[in-house]
Protein backbone atom coordinates (compact mmCIF):
# COMPACT_ATOMS: atom_id res chain seq x y z
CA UNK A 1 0.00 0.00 0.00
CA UNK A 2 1.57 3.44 -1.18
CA UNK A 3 1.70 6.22 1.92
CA UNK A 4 -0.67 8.47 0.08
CA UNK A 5 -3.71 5.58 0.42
CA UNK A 6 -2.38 5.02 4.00
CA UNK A 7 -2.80 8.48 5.11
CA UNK A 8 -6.10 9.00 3.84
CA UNK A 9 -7.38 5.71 5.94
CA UNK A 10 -6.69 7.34 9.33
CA UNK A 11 -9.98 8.61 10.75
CA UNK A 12 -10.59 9.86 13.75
CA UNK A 13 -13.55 7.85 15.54
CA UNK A 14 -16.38 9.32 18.05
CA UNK A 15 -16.43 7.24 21.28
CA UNK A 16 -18.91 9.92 23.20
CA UNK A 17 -22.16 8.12 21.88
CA UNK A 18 -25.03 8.31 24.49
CA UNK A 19 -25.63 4.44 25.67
CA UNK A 20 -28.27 2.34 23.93
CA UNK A 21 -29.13 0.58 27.02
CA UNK A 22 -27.89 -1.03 30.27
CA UNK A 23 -26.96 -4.08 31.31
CA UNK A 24 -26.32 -5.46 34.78
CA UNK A 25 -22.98 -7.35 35.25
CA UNK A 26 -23.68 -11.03 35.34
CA UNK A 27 -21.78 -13.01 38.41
CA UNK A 28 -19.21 -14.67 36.67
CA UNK A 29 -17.73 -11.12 35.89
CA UNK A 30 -16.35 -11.20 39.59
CA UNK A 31 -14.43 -14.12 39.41
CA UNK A 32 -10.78 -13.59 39.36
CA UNK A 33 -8.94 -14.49 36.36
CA UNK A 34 -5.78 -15.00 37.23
CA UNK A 35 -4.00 -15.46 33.92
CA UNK A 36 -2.29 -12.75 31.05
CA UNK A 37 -0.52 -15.44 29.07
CA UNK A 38 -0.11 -18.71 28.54
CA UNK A 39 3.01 -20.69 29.00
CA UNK A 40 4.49 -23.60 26.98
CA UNK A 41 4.78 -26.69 30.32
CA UNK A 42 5.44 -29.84 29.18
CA UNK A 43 5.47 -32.65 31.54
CA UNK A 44 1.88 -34.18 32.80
CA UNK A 45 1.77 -32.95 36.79
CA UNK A 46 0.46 -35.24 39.42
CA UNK A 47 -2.02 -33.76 42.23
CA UNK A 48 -4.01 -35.08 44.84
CA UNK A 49 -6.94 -33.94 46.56
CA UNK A 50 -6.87 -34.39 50.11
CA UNK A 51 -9.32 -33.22 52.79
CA UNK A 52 -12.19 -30.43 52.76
CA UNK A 53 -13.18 -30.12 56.12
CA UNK A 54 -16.45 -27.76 57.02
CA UNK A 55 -20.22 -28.22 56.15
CA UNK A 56 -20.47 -28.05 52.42
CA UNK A 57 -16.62 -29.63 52.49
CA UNK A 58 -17.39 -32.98 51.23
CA UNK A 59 -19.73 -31.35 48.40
CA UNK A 60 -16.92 -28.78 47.83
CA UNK A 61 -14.48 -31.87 47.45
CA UNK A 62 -16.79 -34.00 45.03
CA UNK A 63 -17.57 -30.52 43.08
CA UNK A 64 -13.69 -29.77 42.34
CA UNK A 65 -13.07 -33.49 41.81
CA UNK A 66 -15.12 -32.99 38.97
CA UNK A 67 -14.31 -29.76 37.44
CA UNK A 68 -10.15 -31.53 37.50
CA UNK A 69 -11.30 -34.72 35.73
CA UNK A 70 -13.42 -32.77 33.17
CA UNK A 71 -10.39 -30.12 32.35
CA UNK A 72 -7.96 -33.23 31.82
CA UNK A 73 -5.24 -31.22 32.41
CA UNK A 74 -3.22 -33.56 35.23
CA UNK A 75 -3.41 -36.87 36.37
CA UNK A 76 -5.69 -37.05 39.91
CA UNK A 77 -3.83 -39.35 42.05
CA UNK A 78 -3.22 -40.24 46.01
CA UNK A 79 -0.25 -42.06 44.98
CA UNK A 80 3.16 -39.69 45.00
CA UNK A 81 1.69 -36.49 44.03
CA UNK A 82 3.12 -33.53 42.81
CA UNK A 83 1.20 -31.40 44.42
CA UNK A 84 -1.48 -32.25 47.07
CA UNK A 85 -4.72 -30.08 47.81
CA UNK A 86 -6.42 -29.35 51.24
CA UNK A 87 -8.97 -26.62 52.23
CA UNK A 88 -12.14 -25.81 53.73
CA UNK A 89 -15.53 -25.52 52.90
CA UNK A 90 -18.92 -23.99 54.85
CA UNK A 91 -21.33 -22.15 53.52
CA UNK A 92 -20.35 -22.19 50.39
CA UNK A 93 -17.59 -20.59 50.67
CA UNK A 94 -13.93 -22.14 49.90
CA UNK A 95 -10.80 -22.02 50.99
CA UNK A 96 -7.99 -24.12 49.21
CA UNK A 97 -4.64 -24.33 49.70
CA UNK A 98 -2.14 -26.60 47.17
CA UNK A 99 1.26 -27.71 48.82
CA UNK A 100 3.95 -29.40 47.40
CA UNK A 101 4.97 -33.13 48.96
CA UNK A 102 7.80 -30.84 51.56
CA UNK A 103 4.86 -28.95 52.43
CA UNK A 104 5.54 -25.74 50.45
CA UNK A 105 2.61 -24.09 49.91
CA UNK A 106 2.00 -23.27 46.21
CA UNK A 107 -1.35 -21.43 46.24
CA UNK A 108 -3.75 -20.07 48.68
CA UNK A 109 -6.93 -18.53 48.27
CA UNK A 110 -10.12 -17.50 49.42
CA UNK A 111 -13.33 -17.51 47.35
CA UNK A 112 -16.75 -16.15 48.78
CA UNK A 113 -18.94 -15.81 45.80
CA UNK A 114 -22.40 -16.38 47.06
CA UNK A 115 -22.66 -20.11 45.38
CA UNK A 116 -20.27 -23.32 45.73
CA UNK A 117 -19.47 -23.86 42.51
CA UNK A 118 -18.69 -20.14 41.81
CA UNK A 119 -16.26 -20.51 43.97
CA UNK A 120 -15.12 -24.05 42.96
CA UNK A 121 -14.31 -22.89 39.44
CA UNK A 122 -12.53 -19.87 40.35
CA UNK A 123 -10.23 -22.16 42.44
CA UNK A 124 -10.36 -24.66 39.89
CA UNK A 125 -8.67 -22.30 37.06
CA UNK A 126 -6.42 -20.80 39.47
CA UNK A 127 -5.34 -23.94 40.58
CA UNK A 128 -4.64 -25.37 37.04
CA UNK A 129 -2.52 -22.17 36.25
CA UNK A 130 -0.89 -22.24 39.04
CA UNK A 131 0.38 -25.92 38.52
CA UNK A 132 0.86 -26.46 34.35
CA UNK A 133 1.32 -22.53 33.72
CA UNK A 134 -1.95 -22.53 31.74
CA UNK A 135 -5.12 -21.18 32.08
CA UNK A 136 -7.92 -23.36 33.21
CA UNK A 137 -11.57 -23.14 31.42
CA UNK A 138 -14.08 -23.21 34.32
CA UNK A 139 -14.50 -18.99 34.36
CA UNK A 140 -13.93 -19.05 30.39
CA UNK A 141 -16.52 -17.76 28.59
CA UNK A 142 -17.65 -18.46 24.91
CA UNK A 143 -19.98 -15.79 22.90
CA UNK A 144 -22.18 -16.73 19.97
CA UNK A 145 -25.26 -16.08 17.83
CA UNK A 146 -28.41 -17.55 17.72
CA UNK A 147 -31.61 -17.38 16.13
CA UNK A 148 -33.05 -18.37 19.38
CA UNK A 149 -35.52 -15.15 19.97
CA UNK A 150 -36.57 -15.24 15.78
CA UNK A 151 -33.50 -12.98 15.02
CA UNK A 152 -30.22 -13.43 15.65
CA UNK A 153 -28.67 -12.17 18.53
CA UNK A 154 -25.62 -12.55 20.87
CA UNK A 155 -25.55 -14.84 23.67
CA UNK A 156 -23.10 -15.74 26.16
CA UNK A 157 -22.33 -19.14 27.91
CA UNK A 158 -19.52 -20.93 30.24
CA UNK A 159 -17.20 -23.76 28.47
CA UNK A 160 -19.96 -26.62 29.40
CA UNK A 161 -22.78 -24.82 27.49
CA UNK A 162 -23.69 -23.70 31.01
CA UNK A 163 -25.29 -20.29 32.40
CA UNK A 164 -26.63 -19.03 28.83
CA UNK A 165 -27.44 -15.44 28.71
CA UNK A 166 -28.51 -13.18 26.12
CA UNK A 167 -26.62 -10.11 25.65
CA UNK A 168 -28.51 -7.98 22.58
CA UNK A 169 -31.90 -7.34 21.86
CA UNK A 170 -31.62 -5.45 18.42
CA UNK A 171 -34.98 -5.69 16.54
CA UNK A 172 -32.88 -6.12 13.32
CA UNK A 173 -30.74 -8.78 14.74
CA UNK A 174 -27.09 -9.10 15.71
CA UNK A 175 -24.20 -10.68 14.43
CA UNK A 176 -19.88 -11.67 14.50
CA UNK A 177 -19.23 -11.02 18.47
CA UNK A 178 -15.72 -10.74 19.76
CA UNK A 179 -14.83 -10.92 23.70
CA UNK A 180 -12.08 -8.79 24.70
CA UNK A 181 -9.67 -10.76 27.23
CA UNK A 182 -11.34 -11.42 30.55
CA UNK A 183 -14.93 -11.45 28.82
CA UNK A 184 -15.82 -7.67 30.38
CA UNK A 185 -16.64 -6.34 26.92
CA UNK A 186 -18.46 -7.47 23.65
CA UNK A 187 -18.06 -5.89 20.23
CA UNK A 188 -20.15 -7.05 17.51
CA UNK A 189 -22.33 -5.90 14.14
CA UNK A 190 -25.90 -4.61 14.57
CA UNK A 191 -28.59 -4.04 11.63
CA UNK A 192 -30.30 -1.51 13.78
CA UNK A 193 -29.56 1.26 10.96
CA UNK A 194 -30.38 -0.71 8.42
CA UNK A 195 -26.90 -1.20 7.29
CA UNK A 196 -24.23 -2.83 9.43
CA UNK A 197 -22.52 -1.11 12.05
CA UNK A 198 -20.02 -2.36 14.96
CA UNK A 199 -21.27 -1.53 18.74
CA UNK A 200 -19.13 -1.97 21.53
CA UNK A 201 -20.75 -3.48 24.64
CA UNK A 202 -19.17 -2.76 28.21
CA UNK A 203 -20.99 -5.50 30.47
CA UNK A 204 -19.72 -4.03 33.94
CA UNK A 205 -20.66 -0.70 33.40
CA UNK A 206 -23.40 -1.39 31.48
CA UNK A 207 -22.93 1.00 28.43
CA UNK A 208 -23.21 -0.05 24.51
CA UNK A 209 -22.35 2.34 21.83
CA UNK A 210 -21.30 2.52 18.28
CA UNK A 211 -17.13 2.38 18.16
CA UNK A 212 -17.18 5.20 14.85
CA UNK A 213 -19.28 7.92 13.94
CA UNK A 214 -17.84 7.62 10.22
CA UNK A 215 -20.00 7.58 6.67
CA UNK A 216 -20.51 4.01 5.35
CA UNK A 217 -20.35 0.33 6.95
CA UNK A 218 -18.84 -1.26 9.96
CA UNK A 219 -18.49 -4.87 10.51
CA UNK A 220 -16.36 -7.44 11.38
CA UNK A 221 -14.93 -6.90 14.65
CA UNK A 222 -12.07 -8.21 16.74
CA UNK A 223 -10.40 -7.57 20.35
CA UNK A 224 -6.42 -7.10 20.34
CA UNK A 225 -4.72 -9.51 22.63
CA UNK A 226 -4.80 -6.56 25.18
CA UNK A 227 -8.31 -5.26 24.28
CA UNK A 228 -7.16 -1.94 24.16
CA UNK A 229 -7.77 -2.01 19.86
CA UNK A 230 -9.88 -3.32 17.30
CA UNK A 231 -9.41 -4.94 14.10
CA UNK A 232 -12.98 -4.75 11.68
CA UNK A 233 -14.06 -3.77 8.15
CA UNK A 234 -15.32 -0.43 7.18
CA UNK A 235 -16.13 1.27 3.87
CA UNK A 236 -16.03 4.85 4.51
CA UNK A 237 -13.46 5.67 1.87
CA UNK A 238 -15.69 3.46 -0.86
CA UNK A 239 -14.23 -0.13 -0.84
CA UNK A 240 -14.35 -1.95 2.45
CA UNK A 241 -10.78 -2.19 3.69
CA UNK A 242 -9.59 -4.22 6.74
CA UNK A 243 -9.12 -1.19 9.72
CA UNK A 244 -7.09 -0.98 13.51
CA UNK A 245 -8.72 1.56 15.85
CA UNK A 246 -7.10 2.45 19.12
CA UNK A 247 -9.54 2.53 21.67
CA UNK A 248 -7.71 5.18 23.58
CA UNK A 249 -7.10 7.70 20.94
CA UNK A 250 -9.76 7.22 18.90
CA UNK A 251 -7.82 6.92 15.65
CA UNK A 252 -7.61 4.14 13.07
CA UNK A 253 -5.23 3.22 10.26
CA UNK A 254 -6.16 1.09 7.60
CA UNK A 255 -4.01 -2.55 6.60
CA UNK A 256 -5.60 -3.02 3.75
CA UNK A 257 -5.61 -2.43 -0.19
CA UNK A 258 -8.38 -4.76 -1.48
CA UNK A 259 -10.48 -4.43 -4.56
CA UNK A 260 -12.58 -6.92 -2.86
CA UNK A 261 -14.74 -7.87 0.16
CA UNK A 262 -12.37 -8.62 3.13
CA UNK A 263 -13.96 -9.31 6.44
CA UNK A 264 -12.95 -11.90 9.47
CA UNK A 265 -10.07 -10.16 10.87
CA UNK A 266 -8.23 -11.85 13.98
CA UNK A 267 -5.30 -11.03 15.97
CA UNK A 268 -1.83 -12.98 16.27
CA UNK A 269 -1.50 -13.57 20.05
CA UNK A 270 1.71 -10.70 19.78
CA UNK A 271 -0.89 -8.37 18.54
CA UNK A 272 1.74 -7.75 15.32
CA UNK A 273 -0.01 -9.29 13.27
CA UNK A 274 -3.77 -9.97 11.85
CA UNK A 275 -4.89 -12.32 9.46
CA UNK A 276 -8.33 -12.17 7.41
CA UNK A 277 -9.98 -13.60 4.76
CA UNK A 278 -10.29 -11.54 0.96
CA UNK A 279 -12.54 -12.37 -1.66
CA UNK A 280 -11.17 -10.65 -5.11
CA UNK A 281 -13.59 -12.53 -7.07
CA UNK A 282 -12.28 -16.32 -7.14
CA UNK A 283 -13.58 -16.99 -3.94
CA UNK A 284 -12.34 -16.09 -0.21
CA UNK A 285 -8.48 -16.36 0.66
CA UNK A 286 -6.33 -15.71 4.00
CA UNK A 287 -3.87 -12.66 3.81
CA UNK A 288 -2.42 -11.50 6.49
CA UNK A 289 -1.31 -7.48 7.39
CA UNK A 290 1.36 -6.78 9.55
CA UNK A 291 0.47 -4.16 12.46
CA UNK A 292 1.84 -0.74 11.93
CA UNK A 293 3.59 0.75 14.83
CA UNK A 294 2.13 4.07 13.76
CA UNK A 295 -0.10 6.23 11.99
CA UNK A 296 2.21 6.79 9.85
CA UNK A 297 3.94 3.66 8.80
CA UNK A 298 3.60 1.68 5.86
CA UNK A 299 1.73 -1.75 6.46
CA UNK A 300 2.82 -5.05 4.23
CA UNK A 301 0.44 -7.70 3.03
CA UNK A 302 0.94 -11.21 1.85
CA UNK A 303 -1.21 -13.96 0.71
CA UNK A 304 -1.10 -16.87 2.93
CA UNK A 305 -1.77 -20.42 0.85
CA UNK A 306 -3.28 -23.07 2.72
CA UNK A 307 -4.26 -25.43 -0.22
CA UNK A 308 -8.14 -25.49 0.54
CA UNK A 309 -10.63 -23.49 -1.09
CA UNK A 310 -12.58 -20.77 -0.19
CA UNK A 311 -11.10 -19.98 3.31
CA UNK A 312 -12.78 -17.96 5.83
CA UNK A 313 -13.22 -17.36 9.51
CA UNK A 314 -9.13 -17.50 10.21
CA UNK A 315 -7.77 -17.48 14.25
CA UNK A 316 -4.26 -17.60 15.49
CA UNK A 317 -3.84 -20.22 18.14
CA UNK A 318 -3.40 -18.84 21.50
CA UNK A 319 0.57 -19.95 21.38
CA UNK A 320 1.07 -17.94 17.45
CA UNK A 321 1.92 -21.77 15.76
CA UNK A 322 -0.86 -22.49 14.25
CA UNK A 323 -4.15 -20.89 12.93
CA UNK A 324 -7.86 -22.75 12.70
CA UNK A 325 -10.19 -21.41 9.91
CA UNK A 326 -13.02 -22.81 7.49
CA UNK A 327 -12.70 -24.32 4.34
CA UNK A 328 -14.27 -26.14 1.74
CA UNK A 329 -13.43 -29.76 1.57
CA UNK A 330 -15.41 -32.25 -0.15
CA UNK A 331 -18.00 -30.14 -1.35
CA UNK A 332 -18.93 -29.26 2.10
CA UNK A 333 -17.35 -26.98 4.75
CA UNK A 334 -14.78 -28.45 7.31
CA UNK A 335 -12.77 -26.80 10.16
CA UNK A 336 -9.25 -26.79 9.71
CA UNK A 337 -5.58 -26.48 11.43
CA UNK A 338 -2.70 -25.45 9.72
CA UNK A 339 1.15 -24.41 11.15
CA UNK A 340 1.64 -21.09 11.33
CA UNK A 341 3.82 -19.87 9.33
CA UNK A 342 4.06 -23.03 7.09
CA UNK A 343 3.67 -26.47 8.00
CA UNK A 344 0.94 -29.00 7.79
CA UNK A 345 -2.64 -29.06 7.95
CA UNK A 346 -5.31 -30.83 9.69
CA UNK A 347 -9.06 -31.59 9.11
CA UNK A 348 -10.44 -31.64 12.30
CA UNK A 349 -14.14 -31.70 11.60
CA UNK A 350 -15.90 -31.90 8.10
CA UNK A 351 -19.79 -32.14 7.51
CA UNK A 352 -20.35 -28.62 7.52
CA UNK A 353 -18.58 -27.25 10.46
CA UNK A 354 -17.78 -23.86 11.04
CA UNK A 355 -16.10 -20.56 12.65
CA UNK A 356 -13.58 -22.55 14.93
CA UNK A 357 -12.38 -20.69 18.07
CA UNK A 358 -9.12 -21.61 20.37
CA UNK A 359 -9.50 -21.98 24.12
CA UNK A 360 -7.50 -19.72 26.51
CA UNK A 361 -5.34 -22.83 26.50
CA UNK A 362 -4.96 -23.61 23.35
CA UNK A 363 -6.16 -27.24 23.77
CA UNK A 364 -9.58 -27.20 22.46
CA UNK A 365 -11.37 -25.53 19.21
CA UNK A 366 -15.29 -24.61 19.76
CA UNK A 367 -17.05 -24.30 16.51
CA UNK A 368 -20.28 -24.47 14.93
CA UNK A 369 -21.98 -27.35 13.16
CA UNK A 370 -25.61 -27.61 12.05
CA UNK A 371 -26.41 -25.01 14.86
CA UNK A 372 -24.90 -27.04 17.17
CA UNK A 373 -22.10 -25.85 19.42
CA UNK A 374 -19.37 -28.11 19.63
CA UNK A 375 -16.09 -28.32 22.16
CA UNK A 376 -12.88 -30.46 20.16
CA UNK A 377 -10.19 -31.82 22.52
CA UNK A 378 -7.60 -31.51 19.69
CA UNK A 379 -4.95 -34.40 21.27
CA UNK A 380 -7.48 -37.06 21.77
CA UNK A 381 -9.81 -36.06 18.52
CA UNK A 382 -13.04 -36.20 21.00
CA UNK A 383 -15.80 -33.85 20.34
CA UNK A 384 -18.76 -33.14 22.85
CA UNK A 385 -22.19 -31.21 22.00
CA UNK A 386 -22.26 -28.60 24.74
CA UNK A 387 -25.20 -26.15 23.45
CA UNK A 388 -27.98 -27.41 20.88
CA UNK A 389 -31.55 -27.41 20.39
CA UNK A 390 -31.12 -23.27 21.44
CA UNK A 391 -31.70 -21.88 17.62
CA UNK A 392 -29.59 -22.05 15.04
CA UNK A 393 -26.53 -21.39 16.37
CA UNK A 394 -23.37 -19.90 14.86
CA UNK A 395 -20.24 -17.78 14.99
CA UNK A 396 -18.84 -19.14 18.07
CA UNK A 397 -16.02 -17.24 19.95
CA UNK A 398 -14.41 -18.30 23.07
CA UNK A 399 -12.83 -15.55 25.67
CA UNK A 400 -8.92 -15.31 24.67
């Protein structure tokens, strides 16, 4: 992209819209989440759960027995341990500590949300980041559409399928939501206009408001790693070109220079990088922009080949090797992971599955199939139906 084009893609976007409407924060938003990054452990840890004393302890016990085996991220043992887990339990409330065998204490914590297993899946993730370095998926959150209320809107539910909630009620439907990091904001595309335009959603304030005042269409939308920008499409200057807005200075610079219809930006996880898909007339392909440091810095653009057809829907894995997107295979669409930057590729689910998303650990991919919401354990190849029969549900995207 020349400089000329570049400069004339800055805008400066209006973030003092009056709220739509409020929202009350829902209680998971008080959970702490303990983790900023992941990081890379490799050997299979060892832990034991020991004993819960107090009035709801043996509950507590069974509760975070179950919540371990279902996140399959260490072996649950009483014989030589790693790490060994005690605590107490009344009311509801929990208190867990996690020792290693000389006694060293490795975590200790306090949780007093008003229910049990609140509080036994806030320990639950901090306990699994504290021992493999990753974070756990109890608190995560996914965000998707359905068709549930006879227009699509965006809904909101735990990893299990769990504690649905609906977050829009646009009479002309909503569509392609994006969590920012610990699940406290939503942006997505509305209809309410008549054309599409991208809202930002603040769920513990309350606030939701359009992220530019500019001419023309908005859609598209994605959360930087930090959540402090946004990738999406706009079309202000004619042509809808691939756009970064800081959040804090209201500015944007375009990546862009497409003569066709881009549109599913995501973020690498070093927030350098974003790769979409392009349609220039021969169907959609990935390219991917880097991130320019400034306003006033050139961007670059290449064409990334992954030997499918029509590509769309691309995300960067939460560690930057690899990148899940859709594809056509067979006839029919398929979810598929590829090595980032080169490398093989993987089919992990044909039959018309689609919009894959990574968990915050990098271990699963949610996606969509047949308005079904599916969670992948990617090692094993097992697949579990955590949300169906709740619309036609589609554009998953799980809290990074």
């Amino acid at each position: 992209m020349n400089l000329t084009r570049h400069l004339l893609c800055l805008c400066l976007l209006s973030q003092l819209m009056t709220p739509a409407f409020a929202l009350s924060p829902p209680p998971w938003l008080t959970k702490l989440m303990p983790w900023k990054k992941t990081v890379e452990v490799a050997v299979s840890k060892r832990v034991s759960i020991g004993n819960i004393s107090g009035g709801t302890g043996q509950s507590a016990r069974q509760a975070l027995e179950t919540e371990l085996t279902a996140a399959r991220e260490f072996n649950l043992t009483l014989e030589k341990p790693d790490f060994i887990i005690t605590g107490t339990s009344v009311g509801g409330r929990m208190s867990g500590i996690v020792t290693d065998p000389q006694g060293k204490e490795v975590l200790a914590r306090t949780y007093a949300a008003p229910g049990l297993d609140e509080n036994i899946k806030a320990f639950a993730d901090e306990l699994i980041f504290a021992v493999t370095g990753k974070p756990g998926l109890a608190t995560s959150r996914i965000v998707f559409v359905s068709d549930k209320t006879g227009t699509k809107q965006v809904f909101i539910c735990d990893s299990q399928g769990r504690e649905v909630q609906q977050v829009t009620d646009h009479q002309h439907g909503c569509v392609s939501p994006s969590l920012n990091l610990d699940a406290s904001a939503i942006a997505y595309t509305t209809y309410r206009t008549g054309f599409p335009t991208v809202q930002i959603m603040d769920l513990t304030q309350g606030w939701d408001r359009p992220v530019t005042d500019t001419p023309g269409s908005s859609f598209g939308v994605a959360f930087s790693p930090q959540g402090d920008r946004l990738a999406l499409v706009m079309s202000f200057l004619g042509n809808p070109e691939i756009f970064v807005t800081d959040l804090a200075t209201n500015t944007a610079a375009c990546l862009s220079d497409s003569t066709g219809a881009p549109g599913s930006p995501a973020w690498h996880p070093e927030g350098k990088q974003i790769i979409f898909s392009d349609d220039r007339g021969d169907g959609p392909k990935l390219y991917v922009s880097e991130v320019p440091e400034t306003n006033l810095t050139a961007t670059q653009l290449l064409r990334w080949r992954t030997d499918y057809s029509f590509n769309t829907d691309p995300e960067f894995s939460p560690d930057g090797k690899s990148v899940a997107f859709t594809a056509r295979v067979g006839g029919q669409m398929a979810v598929i992971v590829k090595k980032w930057p080169k490398g093989s590729s993987t089919v992990i689910e044909k039959n018309g599955a689609t919009h894959p998303s990574w968990s915050p650990n990098g271990r699963y991919l949610c996606y969509a199939q047949h308005g079904t919401l599916y969670v992948h354990h990617l090692q094993s190849g097992q697949r579990r139906a955590i949300l169906s029969g709740y619309g036609q549900i589609t554009e998953p995207r799980w809290m990074k």
